[in-house]
N, C-alpha and C. Protein backbone atom coordinates (compact mmCIF):
# COMPACT_ATOMS: atom_id res chain seq x y z
N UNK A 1 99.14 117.15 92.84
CA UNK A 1 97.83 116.55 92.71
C UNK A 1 97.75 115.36 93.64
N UNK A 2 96.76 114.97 94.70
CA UNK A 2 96.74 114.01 95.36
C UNK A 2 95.05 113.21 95.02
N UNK A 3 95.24 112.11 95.03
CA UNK A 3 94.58 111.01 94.90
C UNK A 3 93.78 110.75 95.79
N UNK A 4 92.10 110.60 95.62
CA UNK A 4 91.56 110.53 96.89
C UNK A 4 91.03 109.05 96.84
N UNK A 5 91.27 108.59 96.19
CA UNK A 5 90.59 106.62 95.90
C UNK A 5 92.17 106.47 95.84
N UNK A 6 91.81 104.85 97.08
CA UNK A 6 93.09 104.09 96.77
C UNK A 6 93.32 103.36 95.79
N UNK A 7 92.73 102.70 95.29
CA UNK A 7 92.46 101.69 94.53
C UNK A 7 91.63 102.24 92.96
N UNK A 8 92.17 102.48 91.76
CA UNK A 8 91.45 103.23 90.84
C UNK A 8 91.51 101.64 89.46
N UNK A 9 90.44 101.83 88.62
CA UNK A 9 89.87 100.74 87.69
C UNK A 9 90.60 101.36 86.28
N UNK A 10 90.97 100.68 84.97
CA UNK A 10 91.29 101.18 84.17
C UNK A 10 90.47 102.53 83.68
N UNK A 11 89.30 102.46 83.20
CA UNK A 11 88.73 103.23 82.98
C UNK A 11 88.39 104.41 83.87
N UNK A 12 88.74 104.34 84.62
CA UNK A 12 88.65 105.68 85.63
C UNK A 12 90.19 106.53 85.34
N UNK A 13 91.32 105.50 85.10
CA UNK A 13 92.68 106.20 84.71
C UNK A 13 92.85 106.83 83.54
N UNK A 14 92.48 105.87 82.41
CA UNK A 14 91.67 106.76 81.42
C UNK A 14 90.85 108.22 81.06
N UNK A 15 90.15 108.19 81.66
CA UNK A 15 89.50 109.73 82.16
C UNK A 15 90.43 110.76 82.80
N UNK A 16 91.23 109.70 83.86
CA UNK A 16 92.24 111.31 84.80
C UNK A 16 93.18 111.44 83.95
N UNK A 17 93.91 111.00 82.65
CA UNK A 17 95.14 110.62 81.90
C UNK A 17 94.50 111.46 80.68
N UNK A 18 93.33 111.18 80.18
CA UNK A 18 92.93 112.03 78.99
C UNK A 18 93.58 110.61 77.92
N UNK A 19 93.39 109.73 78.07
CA UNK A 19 94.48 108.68 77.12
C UNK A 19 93.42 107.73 76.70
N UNK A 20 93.93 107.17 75.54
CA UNK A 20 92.91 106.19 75.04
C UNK A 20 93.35 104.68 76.01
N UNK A 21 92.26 103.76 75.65
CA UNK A 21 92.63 102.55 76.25
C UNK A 21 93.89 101.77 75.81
N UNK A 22 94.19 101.80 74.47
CA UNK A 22 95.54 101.25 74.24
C UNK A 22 96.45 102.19 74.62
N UNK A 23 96.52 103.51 74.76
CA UNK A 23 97.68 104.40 75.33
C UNK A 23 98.07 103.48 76.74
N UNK A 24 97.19 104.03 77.61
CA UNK A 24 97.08 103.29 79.18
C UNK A 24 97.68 101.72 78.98
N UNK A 25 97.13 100.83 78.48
CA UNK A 25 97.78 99.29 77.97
C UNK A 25 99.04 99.32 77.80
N UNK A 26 99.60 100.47 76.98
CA UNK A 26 100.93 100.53 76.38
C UNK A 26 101.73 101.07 77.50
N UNK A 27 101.55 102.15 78.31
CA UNK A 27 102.06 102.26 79.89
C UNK A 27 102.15 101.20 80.65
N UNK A 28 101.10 100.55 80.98
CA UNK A 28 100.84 99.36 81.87
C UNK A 28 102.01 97.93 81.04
N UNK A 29 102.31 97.83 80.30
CA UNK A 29 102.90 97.03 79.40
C UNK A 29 104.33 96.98 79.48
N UNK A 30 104.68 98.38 79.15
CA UNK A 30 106.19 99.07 79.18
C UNK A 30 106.49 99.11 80.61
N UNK A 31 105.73 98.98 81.61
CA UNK A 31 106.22 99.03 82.66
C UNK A 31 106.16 100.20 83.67
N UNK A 32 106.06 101.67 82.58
CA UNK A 32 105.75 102.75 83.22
C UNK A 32 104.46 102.83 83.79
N UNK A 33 103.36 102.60 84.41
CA UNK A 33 102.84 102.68 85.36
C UNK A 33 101.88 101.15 85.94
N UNK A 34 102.31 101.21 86.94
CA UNK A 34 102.01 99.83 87.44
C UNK A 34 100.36 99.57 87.90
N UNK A 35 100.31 98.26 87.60
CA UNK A 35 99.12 97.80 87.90
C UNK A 35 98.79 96.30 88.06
N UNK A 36 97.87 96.19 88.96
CA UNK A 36 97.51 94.66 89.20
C UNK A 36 96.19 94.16 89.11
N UNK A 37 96.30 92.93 88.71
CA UNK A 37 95.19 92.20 88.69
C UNK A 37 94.79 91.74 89.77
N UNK A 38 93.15 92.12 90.32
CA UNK A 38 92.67 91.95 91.40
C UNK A 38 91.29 91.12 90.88
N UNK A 39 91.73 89.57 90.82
CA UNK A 39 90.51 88.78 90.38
C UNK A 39 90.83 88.60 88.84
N UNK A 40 89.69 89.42 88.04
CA UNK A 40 89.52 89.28 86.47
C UNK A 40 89.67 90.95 86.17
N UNK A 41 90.02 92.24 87.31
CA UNK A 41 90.01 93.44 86.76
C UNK A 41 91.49 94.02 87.27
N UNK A 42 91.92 94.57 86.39
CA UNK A 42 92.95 95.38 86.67
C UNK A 42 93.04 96.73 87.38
N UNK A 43 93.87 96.86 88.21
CA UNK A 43 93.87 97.89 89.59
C UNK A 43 94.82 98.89 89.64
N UNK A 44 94.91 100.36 89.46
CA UNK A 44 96.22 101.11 89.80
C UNK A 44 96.05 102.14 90.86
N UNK A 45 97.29 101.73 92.09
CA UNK A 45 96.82 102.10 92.78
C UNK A 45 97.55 103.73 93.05
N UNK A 46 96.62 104.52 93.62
CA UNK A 46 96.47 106.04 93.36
C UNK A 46 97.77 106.45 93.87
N UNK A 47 98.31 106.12 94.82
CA UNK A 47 100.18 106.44 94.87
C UNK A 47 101.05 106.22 93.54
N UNK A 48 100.84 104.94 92.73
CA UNK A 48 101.65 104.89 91.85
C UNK A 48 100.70 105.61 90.66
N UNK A 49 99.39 106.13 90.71
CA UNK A 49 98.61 107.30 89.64
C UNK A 49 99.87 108.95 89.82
N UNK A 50 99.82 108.52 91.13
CA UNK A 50 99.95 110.08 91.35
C UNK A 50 101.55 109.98 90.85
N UNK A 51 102.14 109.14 91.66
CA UNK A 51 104.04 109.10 90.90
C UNK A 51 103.83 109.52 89.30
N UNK A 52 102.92 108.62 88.83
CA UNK A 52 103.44 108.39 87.39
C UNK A 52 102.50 110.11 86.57
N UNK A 53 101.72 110.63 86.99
CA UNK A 53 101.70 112.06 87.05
C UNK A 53 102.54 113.04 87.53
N UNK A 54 103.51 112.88 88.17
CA UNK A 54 104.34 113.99 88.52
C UNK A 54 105.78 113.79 87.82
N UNK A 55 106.12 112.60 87.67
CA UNK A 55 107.58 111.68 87.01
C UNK A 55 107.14 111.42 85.56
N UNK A 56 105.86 110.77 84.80
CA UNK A 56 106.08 110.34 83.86
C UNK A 56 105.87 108.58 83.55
N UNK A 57 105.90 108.00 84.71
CA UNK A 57 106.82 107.15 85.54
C UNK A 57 106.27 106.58 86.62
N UNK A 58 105.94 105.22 86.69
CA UNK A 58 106.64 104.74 88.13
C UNK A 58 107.37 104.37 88.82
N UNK A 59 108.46 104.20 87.95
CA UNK A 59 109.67 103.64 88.11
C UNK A 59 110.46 104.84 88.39
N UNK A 60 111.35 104.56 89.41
CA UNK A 60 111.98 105.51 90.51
C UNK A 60 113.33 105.97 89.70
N UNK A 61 113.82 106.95 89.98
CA UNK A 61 114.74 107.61 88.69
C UNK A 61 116.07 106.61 88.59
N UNK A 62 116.68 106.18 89.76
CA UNK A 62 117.72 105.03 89.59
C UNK A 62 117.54 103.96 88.37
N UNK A 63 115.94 103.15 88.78
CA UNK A 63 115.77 102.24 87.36
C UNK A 63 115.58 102.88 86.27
N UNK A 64 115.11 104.48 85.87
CA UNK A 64 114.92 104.52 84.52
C UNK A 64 117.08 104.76 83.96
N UNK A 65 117.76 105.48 85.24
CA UNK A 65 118.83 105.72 84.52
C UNK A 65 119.74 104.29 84.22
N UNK A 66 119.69 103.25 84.75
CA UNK A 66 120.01 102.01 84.57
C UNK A 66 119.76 101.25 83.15
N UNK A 67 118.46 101.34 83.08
CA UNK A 67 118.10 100.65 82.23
C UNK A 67 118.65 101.86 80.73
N UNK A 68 118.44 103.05 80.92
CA UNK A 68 118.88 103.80 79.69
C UNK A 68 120.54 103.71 79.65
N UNK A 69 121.17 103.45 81.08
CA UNK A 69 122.49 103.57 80.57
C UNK A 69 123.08 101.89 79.84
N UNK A 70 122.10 100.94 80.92
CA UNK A 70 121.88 99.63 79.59
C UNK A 70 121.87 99.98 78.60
N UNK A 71 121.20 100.41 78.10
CA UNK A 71 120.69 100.69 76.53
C UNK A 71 122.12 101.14 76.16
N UNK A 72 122.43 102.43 76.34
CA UNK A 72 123.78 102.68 75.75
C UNK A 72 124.89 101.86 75.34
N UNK A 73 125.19 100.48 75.85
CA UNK A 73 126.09 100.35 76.15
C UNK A 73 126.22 99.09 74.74
């Protein structure tokens, strides 16, 4: 799936995700998909839409196995 807006608004991720607004919050939060504040609105941009649609994830498989083998330990 490729992304044709660079720059996408919460509520537009919402719609392509099928997710409620606190789902999306709780991604954006945890870290799994990134986003920035541009002014007073929050921004995700359609490379890290599209990662975190194909992975789960924006975070690149090295940091998720790190941090889980953290966890283990």
């Amino acid at each position: 799936m490729e992304f044709e807006k660079r720059l996408y608004n919460t509520g537009e991720v919402e719609k392509i995700l099928s997710v409620s607004r606190t789902t999306l919050w709780n991604y954006i939060r945890a870290g799994e998909l990134k986003a920035v504040k541009i002014g007073y609105r929050w921004k995700i941009d359609g490379a890290d839409l599209e990662q975190f649609v194909k992975n789960g994830t924006t975070k690149g498989y090295w940091a998720r196995y790190k941090e889980e083998k953290q966890k283990g330990k």
